[in-house]
N, C-alpha and C. Protein backbone atom coordinates (compact mmCIF):
# COMPACT_ATOMS: atom_id res chain seq x y z
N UNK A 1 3.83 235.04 -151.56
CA UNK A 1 3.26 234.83 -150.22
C UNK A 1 2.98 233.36 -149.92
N UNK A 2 2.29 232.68 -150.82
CA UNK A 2 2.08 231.00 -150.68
C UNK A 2 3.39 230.42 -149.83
N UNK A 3 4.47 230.97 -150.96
CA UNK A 3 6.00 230.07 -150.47
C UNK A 3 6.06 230.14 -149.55
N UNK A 4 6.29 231.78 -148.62
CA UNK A 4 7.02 231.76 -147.78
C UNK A 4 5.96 231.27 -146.74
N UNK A 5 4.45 231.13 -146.59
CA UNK A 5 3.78 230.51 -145.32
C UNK A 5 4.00 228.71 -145.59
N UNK A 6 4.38 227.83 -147.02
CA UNK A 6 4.77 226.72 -147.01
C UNK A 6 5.53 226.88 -145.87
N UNK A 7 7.06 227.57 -146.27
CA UNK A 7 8.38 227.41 -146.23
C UNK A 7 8.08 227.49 -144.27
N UNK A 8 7.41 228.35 -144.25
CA UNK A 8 7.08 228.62 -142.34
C UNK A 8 6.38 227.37 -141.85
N UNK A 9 5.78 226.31 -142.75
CA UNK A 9 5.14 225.07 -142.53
C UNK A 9 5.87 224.33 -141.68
N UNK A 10 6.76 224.35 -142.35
CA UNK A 10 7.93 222.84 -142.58
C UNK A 10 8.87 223.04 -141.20
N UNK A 11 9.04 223.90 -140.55
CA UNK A 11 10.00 223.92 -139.11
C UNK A 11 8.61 223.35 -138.21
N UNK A 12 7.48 224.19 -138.02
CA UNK A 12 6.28 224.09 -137.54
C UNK A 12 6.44 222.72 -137.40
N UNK A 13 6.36 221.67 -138.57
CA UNK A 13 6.08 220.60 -138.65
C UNK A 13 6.69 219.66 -138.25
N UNK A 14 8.41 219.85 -138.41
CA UNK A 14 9.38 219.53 -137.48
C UNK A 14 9.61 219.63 -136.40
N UNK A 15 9.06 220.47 -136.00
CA UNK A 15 9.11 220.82 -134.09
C UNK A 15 8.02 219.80 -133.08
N UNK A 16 6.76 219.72 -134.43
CA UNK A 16 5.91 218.32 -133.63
C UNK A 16 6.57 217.20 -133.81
N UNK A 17 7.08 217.26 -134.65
CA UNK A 17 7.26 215.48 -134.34
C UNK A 17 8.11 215.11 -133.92
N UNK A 18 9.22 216.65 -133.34
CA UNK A 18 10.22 216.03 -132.04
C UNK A 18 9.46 216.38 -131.13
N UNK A 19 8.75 217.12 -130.86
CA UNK A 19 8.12 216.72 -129.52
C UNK A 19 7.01 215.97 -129.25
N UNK A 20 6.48 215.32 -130.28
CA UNK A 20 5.92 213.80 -130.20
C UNK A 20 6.80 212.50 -129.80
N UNK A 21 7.98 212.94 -130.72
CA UNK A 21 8.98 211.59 -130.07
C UNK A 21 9.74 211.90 -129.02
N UNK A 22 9.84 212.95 -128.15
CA UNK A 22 10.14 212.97 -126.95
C UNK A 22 8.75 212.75 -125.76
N UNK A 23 7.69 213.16 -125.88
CA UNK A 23 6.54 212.45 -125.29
C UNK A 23 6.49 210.82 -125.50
N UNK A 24 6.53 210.22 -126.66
CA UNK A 24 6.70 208.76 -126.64
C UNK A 24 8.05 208.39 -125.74
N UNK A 25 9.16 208.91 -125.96
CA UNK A 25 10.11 208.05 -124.71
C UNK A 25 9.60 208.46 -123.70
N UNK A 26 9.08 209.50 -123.01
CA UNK A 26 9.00 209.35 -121.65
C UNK A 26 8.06 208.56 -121.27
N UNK A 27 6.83 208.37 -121.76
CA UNK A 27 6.09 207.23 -121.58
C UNK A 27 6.63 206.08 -121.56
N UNK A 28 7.10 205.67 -122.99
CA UNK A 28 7.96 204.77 -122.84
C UNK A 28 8.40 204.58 -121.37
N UNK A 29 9.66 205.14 -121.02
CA UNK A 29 10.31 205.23 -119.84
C UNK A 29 9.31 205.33 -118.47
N UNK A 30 8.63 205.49 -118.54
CA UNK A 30 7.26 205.77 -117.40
C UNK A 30 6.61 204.21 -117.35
N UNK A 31 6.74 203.58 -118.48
CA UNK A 31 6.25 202.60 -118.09
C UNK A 31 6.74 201.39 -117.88
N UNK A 32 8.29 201.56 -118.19
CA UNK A 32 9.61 200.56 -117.86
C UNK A 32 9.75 200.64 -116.56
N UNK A 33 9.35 202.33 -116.08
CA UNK A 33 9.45 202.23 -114.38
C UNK A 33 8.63 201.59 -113.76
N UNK A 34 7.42 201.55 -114.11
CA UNK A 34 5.73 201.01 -113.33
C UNK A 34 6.19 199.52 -113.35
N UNK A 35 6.25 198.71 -114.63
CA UNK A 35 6.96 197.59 -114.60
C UNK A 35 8.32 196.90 -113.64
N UNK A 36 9.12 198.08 -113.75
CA UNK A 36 9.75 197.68 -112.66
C UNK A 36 9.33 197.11 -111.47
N UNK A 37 8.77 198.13 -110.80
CA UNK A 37 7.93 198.35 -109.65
C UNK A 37 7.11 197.08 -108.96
N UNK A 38 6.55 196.58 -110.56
CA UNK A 38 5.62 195.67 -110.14
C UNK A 38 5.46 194.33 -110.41
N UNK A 39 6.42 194.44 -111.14
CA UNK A 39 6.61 193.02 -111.47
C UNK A 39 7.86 191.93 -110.24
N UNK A 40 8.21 192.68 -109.28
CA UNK A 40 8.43 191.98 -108.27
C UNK A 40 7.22 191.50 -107.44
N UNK A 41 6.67 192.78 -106.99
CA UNK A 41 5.16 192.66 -105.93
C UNK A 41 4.55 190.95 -106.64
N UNK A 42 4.18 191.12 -108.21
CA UNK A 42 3.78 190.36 -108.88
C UNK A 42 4.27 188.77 -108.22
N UNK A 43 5.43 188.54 -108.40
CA UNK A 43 6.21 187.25 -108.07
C UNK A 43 5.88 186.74 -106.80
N UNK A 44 5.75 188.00 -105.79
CA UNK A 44 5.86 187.52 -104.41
C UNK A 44 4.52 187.44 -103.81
N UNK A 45 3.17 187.61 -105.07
CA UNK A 45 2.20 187.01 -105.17
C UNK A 45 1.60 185.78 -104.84
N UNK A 46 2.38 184.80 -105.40
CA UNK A 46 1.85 183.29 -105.50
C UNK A 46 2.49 182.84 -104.20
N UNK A 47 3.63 183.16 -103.67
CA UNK A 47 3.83 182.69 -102.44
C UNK A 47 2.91 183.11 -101.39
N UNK A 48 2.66 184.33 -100.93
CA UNK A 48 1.65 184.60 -100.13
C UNK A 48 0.37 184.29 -100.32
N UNK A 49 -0.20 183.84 -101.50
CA UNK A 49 -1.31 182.53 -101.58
C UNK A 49 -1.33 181.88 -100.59
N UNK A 50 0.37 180.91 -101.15
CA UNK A 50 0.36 179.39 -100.50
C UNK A 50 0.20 179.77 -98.97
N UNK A 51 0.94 180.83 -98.47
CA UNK A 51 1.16 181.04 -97.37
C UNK A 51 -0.36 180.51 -96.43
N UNK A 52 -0.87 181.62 -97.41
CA UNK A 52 -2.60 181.94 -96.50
C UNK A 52 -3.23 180.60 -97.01
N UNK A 53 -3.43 180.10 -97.68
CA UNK A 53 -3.81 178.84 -97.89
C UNK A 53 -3.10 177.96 -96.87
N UNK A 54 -2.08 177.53 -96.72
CA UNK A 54 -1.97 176.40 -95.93
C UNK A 54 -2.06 176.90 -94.20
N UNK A 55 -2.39 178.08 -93.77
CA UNK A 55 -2.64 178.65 -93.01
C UNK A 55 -4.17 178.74 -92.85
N UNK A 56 -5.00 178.68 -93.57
CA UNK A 56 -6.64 178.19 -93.92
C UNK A 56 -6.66 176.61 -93.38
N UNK A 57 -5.64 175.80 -94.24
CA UNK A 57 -5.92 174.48 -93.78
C UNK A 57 -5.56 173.98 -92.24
N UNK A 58 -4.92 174.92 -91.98
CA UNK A 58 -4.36 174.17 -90.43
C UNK A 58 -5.96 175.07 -89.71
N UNK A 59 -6.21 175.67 -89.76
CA UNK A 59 -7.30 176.29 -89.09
C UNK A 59 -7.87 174.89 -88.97
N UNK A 60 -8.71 174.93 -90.68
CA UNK A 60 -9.61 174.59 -90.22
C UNK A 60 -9.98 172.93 -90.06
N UNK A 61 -8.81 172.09 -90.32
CA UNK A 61 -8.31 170.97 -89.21
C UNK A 61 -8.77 171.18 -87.54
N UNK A 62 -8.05 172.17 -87.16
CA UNK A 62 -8.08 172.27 -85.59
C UNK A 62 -9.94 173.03 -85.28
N UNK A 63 -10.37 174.17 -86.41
CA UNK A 63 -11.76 174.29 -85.80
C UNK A 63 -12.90 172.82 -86.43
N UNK A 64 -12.52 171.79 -87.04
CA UNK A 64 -13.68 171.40 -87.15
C UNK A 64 -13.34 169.91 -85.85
N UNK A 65 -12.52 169.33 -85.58
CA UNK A 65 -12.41 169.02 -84.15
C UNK A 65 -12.64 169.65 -83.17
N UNK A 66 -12.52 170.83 -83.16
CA UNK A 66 -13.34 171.63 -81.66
C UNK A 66 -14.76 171.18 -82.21
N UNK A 67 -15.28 171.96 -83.06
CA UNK A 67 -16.62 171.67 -83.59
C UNK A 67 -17.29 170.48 -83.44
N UNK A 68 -17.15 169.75 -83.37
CA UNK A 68 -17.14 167.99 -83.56
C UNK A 68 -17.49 167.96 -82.15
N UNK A 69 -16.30 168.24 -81.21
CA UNK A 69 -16.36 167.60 -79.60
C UNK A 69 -17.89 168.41 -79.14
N UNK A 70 -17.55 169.60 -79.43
CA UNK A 70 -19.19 170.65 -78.90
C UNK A 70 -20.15 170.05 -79.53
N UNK A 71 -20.16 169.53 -80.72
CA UNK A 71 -21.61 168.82 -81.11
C UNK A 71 -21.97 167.67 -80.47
N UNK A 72 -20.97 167.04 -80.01
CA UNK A 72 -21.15 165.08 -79.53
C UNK A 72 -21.28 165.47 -78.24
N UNK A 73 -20.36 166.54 -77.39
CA UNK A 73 -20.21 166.20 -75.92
C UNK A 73 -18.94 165.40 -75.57
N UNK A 74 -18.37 164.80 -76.51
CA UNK A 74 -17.74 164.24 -76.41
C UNK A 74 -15.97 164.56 -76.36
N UNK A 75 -15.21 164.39 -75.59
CA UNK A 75 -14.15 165.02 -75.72
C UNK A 75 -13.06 164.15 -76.44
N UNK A 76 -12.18 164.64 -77.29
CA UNK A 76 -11.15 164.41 -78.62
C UNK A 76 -9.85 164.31 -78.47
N UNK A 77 -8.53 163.53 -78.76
CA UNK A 77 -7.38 163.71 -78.60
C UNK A 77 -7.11 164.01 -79.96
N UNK A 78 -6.25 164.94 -80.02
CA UNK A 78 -5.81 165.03 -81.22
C UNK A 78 -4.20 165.04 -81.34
N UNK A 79 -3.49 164.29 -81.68
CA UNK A 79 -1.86 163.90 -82.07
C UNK A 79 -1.61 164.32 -83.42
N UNK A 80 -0.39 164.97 -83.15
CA UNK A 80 0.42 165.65 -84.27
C UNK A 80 1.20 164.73 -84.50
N UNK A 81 1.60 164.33 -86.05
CA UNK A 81 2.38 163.61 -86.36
C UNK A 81 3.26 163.86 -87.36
N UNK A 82 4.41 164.06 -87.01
CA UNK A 82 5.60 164.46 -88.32
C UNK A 82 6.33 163.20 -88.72
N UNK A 83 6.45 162.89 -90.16
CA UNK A 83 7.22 161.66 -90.50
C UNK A 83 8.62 162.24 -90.58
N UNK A 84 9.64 161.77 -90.11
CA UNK A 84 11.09 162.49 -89.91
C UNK A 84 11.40 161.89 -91.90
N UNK A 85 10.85 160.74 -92.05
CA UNK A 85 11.92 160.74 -93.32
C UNK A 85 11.28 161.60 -94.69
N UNK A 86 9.62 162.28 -94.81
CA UNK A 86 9.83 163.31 -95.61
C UNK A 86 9.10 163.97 -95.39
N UNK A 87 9.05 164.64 -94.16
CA UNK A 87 8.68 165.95 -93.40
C UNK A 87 7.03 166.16 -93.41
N UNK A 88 6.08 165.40 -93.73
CA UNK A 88 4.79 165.27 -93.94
C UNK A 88 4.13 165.40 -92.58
N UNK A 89 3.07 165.98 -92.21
CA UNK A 89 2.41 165.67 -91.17
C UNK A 89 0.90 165.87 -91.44
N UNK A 90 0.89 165.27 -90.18
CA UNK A 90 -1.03 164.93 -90.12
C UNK A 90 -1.77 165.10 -88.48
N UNK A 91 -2.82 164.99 -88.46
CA UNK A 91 -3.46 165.02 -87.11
C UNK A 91 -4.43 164.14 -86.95
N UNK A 92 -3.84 163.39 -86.01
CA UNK A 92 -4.89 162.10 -85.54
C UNK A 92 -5.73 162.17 -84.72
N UNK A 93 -6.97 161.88 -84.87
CA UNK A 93 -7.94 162.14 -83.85
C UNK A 93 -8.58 161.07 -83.34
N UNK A 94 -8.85 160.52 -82.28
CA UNK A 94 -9.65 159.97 -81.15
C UNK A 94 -10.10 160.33 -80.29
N UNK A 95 -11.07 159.63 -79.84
CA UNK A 95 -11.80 159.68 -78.61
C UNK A 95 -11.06 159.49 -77.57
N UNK A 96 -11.24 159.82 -76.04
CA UNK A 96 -10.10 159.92 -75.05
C UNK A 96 -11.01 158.71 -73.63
N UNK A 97 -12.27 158.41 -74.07
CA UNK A 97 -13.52 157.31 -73.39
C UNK A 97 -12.36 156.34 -72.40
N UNK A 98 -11.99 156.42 -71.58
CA UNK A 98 -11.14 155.39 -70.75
C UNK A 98 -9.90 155.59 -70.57
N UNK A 99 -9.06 156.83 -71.18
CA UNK A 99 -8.16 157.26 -70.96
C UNK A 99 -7.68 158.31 -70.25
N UNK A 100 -7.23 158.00 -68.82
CA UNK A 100 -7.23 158.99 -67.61
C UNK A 100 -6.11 159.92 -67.96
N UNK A 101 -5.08 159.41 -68.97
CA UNK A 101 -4.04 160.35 -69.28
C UNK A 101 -3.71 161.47 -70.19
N UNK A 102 -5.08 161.47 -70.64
CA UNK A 102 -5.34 161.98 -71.95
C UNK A 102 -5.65 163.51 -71.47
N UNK A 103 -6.30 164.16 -70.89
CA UNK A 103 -5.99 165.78 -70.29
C UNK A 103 -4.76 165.77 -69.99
N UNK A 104 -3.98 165.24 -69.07
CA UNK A 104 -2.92 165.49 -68.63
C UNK A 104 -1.80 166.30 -69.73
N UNK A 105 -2.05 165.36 -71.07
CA UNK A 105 -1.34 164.94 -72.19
C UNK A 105 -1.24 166.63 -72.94
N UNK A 106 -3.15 167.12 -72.35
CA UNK A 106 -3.30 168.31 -73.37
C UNK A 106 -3.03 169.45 -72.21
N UNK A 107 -2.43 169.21 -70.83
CA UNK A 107 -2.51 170.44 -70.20
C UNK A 107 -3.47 170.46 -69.31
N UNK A 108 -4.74 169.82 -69.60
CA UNK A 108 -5.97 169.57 -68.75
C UNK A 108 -6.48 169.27 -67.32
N UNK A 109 -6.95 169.27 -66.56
CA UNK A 109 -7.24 168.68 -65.17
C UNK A 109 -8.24 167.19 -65.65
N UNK A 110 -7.86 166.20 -65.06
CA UNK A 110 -8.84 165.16 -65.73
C UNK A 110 -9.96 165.38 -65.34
N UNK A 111 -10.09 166.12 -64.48
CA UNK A 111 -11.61 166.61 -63.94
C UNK A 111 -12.11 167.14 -64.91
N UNK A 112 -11.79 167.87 -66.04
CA UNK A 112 -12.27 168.79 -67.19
C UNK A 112 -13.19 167.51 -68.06
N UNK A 113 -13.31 166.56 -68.32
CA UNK A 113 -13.44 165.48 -68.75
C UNK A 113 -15.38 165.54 -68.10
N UNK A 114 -15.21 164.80 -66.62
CA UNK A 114 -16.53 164.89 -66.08
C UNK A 114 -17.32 163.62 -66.03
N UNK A 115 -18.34 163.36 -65.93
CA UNK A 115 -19.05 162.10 -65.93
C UNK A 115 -20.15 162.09 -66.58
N UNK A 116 -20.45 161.62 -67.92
CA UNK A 116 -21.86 162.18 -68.81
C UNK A 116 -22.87 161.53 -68.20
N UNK A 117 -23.74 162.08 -67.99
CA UNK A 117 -25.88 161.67 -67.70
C UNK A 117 -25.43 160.19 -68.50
N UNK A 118 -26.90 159.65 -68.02
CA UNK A 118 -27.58 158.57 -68.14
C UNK A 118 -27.79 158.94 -69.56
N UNK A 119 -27.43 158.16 -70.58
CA UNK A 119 -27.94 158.11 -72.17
C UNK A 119 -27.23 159.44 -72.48
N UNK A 120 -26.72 160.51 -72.35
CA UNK A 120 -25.69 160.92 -72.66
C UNK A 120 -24.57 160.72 -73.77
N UNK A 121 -23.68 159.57 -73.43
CA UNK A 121 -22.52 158.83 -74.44
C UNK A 121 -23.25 158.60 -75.65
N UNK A 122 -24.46 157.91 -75.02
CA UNK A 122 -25.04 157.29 -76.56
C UNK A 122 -25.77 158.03 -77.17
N UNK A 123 -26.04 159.26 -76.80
CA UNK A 123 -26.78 160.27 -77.61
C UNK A 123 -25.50 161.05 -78.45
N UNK A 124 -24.89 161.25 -77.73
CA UNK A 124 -23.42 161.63 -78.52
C UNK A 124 -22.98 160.78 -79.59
N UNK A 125 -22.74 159.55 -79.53
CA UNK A 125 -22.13 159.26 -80.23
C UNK A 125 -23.23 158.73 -81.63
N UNK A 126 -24.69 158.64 -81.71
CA UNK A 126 -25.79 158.74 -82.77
C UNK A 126 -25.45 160.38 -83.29
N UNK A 127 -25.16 161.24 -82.59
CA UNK A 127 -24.48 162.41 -82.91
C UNK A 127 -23.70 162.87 -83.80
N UNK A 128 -22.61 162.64 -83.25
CA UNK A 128 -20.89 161.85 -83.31
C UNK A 128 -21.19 161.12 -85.11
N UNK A 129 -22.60 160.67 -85.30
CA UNK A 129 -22.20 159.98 -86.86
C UNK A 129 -22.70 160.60 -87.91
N UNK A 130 -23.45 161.71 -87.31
CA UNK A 130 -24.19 162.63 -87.85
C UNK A 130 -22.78 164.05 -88.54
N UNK A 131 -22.26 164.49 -87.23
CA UNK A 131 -21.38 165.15 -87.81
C UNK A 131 -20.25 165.46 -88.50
N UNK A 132 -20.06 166.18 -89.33
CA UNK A 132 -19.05 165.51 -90.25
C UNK A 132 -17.14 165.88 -89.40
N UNK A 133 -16.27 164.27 -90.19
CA UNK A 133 -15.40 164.63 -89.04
C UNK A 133 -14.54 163.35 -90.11
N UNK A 134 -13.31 163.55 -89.53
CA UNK A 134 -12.41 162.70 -90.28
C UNK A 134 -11.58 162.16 -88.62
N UNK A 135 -10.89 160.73 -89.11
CA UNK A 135 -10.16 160.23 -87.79
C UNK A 135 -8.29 161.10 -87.93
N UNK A 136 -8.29 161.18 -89.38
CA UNK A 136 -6.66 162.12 -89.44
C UNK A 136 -6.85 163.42 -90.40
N UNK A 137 -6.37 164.08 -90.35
CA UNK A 137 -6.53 165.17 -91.74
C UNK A 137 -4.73 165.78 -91.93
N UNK A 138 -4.45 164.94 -93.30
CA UNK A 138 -3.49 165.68 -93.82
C UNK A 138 -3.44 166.95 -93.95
N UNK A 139 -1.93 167.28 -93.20
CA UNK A 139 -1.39 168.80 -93.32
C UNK A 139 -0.84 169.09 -94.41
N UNK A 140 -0.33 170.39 -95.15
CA UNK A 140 0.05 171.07 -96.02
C UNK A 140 1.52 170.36 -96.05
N UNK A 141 2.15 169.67 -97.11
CA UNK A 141 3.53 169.83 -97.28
C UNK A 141 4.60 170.86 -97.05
N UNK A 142 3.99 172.22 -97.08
CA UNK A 142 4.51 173.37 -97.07
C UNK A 142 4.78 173.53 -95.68
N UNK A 143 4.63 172.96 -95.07
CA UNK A 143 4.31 173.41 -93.00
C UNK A 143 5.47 172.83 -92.63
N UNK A 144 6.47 173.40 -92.45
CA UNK A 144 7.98 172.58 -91.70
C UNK A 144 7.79 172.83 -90.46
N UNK A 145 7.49 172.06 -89.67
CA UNK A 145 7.30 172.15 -88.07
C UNK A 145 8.60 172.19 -87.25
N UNK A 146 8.94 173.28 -86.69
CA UNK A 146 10.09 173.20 -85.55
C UNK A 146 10.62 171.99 -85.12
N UNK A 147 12.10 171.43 -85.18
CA UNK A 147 12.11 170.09 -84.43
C UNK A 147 11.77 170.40 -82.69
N UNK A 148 12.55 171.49 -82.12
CA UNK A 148 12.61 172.09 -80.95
C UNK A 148 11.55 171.81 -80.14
N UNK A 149 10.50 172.75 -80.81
CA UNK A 149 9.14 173.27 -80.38
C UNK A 149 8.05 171.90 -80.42
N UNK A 150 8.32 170.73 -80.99
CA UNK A 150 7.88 169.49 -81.31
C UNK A 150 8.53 168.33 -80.02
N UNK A 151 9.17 168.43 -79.26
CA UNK A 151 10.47 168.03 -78.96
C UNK A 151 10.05 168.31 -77.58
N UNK A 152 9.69 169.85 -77.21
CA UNK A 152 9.12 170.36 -76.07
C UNK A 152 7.73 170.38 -75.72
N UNK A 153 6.86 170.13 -76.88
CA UNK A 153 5.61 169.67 -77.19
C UNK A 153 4.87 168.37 -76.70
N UNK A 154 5.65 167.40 -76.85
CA UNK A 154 5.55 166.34 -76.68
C UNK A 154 5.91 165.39 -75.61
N UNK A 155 4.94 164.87 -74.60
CA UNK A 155 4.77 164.57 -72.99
C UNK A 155 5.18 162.96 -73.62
N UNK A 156 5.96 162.20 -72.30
CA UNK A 156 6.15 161.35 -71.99
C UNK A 156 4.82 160.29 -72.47
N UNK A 157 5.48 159.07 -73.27
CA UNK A 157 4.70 158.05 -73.77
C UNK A 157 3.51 158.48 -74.70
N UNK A 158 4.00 159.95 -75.35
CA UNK A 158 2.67 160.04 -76.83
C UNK A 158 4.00 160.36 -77.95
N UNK A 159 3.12 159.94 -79.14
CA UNK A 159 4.22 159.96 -80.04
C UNK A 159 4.10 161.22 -80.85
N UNK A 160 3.33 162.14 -80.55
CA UNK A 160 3.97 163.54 -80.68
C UNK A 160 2.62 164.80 -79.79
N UNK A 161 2.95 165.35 -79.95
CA UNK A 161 2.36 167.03 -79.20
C UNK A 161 0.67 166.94 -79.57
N UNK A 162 -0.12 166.76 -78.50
CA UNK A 162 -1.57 166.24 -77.74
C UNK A 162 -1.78 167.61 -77.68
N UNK A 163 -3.35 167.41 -78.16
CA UNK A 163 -4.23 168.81 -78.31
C UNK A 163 -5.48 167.89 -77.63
N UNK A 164 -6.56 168.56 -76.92
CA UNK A 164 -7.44 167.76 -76.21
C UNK A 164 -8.50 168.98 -76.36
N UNK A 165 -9.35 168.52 -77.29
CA UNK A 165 -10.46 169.21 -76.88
C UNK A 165 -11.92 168.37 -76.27
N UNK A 166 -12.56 169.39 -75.30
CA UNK A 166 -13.62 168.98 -74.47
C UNK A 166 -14.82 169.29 -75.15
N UNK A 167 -16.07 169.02 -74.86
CA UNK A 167 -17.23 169.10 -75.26
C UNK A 167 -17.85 170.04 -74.34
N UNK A 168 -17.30 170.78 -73.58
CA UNK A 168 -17.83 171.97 -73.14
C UNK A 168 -17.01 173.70 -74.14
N UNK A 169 -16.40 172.86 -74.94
CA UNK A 169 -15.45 173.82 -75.78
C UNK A 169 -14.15 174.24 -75.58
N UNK A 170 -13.97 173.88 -74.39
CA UNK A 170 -12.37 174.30 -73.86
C UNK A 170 -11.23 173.30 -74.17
N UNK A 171 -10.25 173.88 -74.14
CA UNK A 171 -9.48 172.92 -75.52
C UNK A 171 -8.00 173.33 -74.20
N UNK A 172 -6.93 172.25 -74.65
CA UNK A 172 -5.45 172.39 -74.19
C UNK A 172 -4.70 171.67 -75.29
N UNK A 173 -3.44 172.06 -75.12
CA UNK A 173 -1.96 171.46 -75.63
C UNK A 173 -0.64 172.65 -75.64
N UNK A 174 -0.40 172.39 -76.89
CA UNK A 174 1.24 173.00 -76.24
C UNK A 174 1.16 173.94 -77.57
N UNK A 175 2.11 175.02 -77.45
CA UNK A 175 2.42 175.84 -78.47
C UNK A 175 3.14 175.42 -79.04
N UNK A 176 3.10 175.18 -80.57
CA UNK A 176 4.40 174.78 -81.66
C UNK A 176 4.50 175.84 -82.47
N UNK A 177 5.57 176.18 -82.82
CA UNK A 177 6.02 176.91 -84.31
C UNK A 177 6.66 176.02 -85.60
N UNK A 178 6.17 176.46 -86.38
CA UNK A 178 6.15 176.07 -87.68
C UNK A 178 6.88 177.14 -88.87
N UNK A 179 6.91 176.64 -89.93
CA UNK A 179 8.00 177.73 -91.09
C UNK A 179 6.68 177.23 -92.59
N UNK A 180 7.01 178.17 -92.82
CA UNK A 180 5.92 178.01 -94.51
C UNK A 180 7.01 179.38 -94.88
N UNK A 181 7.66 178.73 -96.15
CA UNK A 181 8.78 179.88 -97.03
C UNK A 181 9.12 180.76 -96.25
N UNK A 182 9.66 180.35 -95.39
CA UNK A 182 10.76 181.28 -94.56
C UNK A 182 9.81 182.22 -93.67
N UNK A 183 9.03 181.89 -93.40
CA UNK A 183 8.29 182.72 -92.46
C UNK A 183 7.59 181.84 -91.26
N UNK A 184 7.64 182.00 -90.24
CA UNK A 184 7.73 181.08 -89.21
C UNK A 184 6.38 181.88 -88.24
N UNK A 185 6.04 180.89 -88.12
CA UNK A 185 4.71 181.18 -87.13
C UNK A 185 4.58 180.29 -85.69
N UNK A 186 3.74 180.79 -84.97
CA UNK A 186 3.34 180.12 -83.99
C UNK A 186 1.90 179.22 -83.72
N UNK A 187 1.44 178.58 -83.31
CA UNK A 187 0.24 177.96 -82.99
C UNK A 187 -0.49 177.26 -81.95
N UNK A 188 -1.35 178.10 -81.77
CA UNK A 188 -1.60 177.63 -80.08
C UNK A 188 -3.75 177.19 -80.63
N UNK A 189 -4.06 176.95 -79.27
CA UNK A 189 -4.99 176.36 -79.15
C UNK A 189 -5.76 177.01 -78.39
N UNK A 190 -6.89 178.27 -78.04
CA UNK A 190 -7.67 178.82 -77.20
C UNK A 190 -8.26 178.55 -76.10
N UNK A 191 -8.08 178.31 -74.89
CA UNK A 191 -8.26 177.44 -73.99
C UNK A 191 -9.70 177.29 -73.38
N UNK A 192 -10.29 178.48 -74.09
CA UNK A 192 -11.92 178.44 -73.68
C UNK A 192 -12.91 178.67 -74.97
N UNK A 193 -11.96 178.77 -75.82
CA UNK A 193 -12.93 178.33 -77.28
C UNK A 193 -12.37 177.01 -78.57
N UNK A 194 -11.28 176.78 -78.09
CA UNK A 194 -10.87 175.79 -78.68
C UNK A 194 -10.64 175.98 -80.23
N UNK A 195 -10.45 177.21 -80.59
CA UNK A 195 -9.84 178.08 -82.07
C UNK A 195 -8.37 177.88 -81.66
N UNK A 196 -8.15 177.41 -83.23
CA UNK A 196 -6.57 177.46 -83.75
C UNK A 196 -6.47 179.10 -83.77
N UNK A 197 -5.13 179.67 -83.13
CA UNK A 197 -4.37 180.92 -83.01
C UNK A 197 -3.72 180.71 -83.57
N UNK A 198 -2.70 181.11 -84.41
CA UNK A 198 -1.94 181.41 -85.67
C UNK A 198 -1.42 182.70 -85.76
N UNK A 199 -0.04 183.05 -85.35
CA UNK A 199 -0.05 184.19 -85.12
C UNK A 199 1.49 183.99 -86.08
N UNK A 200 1.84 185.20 -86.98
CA UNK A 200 3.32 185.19 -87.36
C UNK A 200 4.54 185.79 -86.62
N UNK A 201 5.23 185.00 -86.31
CA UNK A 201 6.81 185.62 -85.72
C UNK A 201 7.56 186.76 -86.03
N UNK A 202 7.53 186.56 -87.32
CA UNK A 202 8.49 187.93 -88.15
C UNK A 202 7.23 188.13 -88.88
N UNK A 203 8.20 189.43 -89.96
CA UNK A 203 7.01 189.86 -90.66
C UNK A 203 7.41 189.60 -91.71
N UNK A 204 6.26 189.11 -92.85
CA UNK A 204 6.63 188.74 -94.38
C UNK A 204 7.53 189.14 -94.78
């Protein structure tokens, strides 16, 4: 009797451990698929970073010049500048104090501008040193700006596409589109809050 319940052992015992090693390949295989799966998503990770990152920085370039003009009163030109020989750009900012052409430039009525109170300017501009503010702020390398949309942007006698914001908050200029890794966006300027719009063309 011993033998023959051994002898009945030994198939018993063989039958687990093929169907242990058929549970290990399919896992196996279950997880060559998941990998599959995800190790693309994975890759196309770090680009949509950069994406949203240099999409953060153009914001918040354009909101802390709105910000700036609403704190001083004071109203801002801001010039886009692309270097043609290695595609870099930046945004220059000044004051618009004596320049009648400067709404025009952003879309504006020069009337939008106005005539500040008595002590006014100079309360602004003790202001004006208080708040924090840069005269250019480098753009993202990643930002290929439309030649087109740059081209159509850009008014007679400025050397590129005029954004004007006022110190009552209302802001003008022109719509440009831009490319960050093959994905192309648009960018406009809110005309009564003076927020960068950022909207994408296609879809990722």
């Amino acid at each position: 009797m011993p033998t023959s319940r051994a002898g009945s052992d030994r198939p018993r015992r063989g039958r687990c451990r093929c169907f242990t090693l058929i549970e290990t390949l399919i896992v196996v295989a279950l997880l060559a698929a998941i990998f599959a799966l995800a190790l693309p998503r994975l890759g196309r990770l770090p680009a949509r970073l950069q994406i949203e990152q240099n999409l953060s920085t153009l914001r918040a370039a354009f909101d802390e010049v709105s910000l700036r003009a609403r704190a001083t009163g004071q109203a801002l030109r801001v010039t886009l500048e692309v270097d043609t020989a290695d595609g870099g750009s930046r945004l220059a900012v000044a004051g618009v104090a004596g320049d009648p052409f400067a709404p025009a430039l952003g879309g504006l009525p020069s009337a939008g501008l106005g005539a500040a109170p008595d002590g006014a300017a100079e309360a602004g501009a003790r202001l004006g040193a208080m708040v924090p503010g840069a005269d250019s702020y480098a753009l993202p390398s990643g930002v290929e700006w439309d030649e087109a949309s740059l081209q159509q942007g850009s008014r007679d006698g400025a050397e590129g596409p005029v954004f004007i914001f006022l110190g009552s908050g209302e802001a003008g200029g022109p719509a440009l589109e831009f490319t960050i890794r093959r994905q192309r966006f648009r960018l406009a300027v809110d005309p009564l809050t003076g927020r960068a719009d950022i909207r994408a063309l296609e879809a990722p």
